[in-house]
Protein backbone atom coordinates (compact mmCIF):
# COMPACT_ATOMS: atom_id res chain seq x y z
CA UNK A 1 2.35 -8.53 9.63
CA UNK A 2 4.58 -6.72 7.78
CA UNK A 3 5.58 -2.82 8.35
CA UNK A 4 7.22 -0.27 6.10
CA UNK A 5 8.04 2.82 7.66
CA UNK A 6 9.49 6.33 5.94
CA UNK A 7 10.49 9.22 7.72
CA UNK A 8 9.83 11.45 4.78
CA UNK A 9 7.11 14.18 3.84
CA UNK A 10 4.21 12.35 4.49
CA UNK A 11 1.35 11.77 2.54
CA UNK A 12 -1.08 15.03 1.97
CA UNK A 13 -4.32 14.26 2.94
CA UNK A 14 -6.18 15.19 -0.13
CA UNK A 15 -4.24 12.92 -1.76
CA UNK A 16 -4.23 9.56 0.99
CA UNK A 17 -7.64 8.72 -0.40
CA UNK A 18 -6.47 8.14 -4.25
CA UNK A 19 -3.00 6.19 -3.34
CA UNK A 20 -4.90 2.99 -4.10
CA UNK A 21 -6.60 3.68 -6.99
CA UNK A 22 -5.41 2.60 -10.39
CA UNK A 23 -3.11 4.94 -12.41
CA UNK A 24 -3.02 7.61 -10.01
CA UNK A 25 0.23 8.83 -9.45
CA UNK A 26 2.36 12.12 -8.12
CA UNK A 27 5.11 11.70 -10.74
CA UNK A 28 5.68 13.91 -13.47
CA UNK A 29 3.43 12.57 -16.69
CA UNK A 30 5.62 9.74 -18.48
CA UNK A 31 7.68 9.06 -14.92
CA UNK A 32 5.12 6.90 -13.37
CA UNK A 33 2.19 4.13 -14.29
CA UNK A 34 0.37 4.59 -10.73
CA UNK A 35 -0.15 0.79 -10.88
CA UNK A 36 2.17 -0.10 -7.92
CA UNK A 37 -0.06 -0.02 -4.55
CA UNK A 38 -3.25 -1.16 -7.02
CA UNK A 39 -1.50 -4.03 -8.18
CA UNK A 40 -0.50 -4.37 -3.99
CA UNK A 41 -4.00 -3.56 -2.67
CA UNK A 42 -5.34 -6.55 -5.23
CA UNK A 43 -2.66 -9.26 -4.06
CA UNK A 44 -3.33 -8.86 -0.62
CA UNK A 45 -7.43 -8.91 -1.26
CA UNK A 46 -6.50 -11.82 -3.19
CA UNK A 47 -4.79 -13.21 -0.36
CA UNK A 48 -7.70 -12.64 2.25
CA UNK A 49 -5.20 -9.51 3.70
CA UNK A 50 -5.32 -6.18 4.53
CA UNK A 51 -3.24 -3.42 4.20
CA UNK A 52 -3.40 0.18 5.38
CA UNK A 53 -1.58 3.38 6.00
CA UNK A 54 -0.73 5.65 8.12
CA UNK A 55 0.99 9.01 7.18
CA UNK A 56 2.02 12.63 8.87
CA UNK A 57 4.94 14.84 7.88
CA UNK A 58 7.92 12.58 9.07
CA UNK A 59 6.33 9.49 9.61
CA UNK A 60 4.08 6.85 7.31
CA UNK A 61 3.62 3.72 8.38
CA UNK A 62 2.18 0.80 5.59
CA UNK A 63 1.25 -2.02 7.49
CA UNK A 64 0.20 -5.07 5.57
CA UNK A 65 -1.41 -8.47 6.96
CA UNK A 66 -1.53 -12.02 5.68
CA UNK A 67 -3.41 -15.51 7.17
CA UNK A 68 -1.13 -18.06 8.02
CA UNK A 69 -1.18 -20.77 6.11
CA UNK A 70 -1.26 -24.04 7.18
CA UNK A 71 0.08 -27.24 5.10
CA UNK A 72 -2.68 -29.74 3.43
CA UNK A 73 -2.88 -32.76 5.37
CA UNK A 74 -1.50 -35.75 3.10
């Protein structure tokens, strides 16, 4: 498991549900391809992960999970 933690403004909770989908993004238009935690969100799936968040004003919390993975036999 690996945690990232930010003491910052949070995430609003009208926007926590969009943060994963594709092109979204609170920068100013031109500043920002929203691609970032979509491109994330699809590695991990890839990987048989998961990944979720946590957020309130002064604390978020992205937590992200991987299998081990154990060496072939050979």
């Amino acid at each position: 498991m690996v945690r990232v933690l930010d003491d910052g403004s949070g995430i609003p909770a009208d926007v926590k549900g969009k943060i994963w989908d594709p092109f979204f993004t609170t920068k100013a238009v031109g500043k920002g391809t929203g691609l970032g935690l979509d491109i994330v969100r699809r590695l991990v799936d890839r990987n048989d992960g998961l990944i979720d968040v946590e957020s309130e004003p002064g604390r978020t919390e992205f937590r992200v999970v991987l299998p081990v993975s154990v060496p072939a036999a050979g």
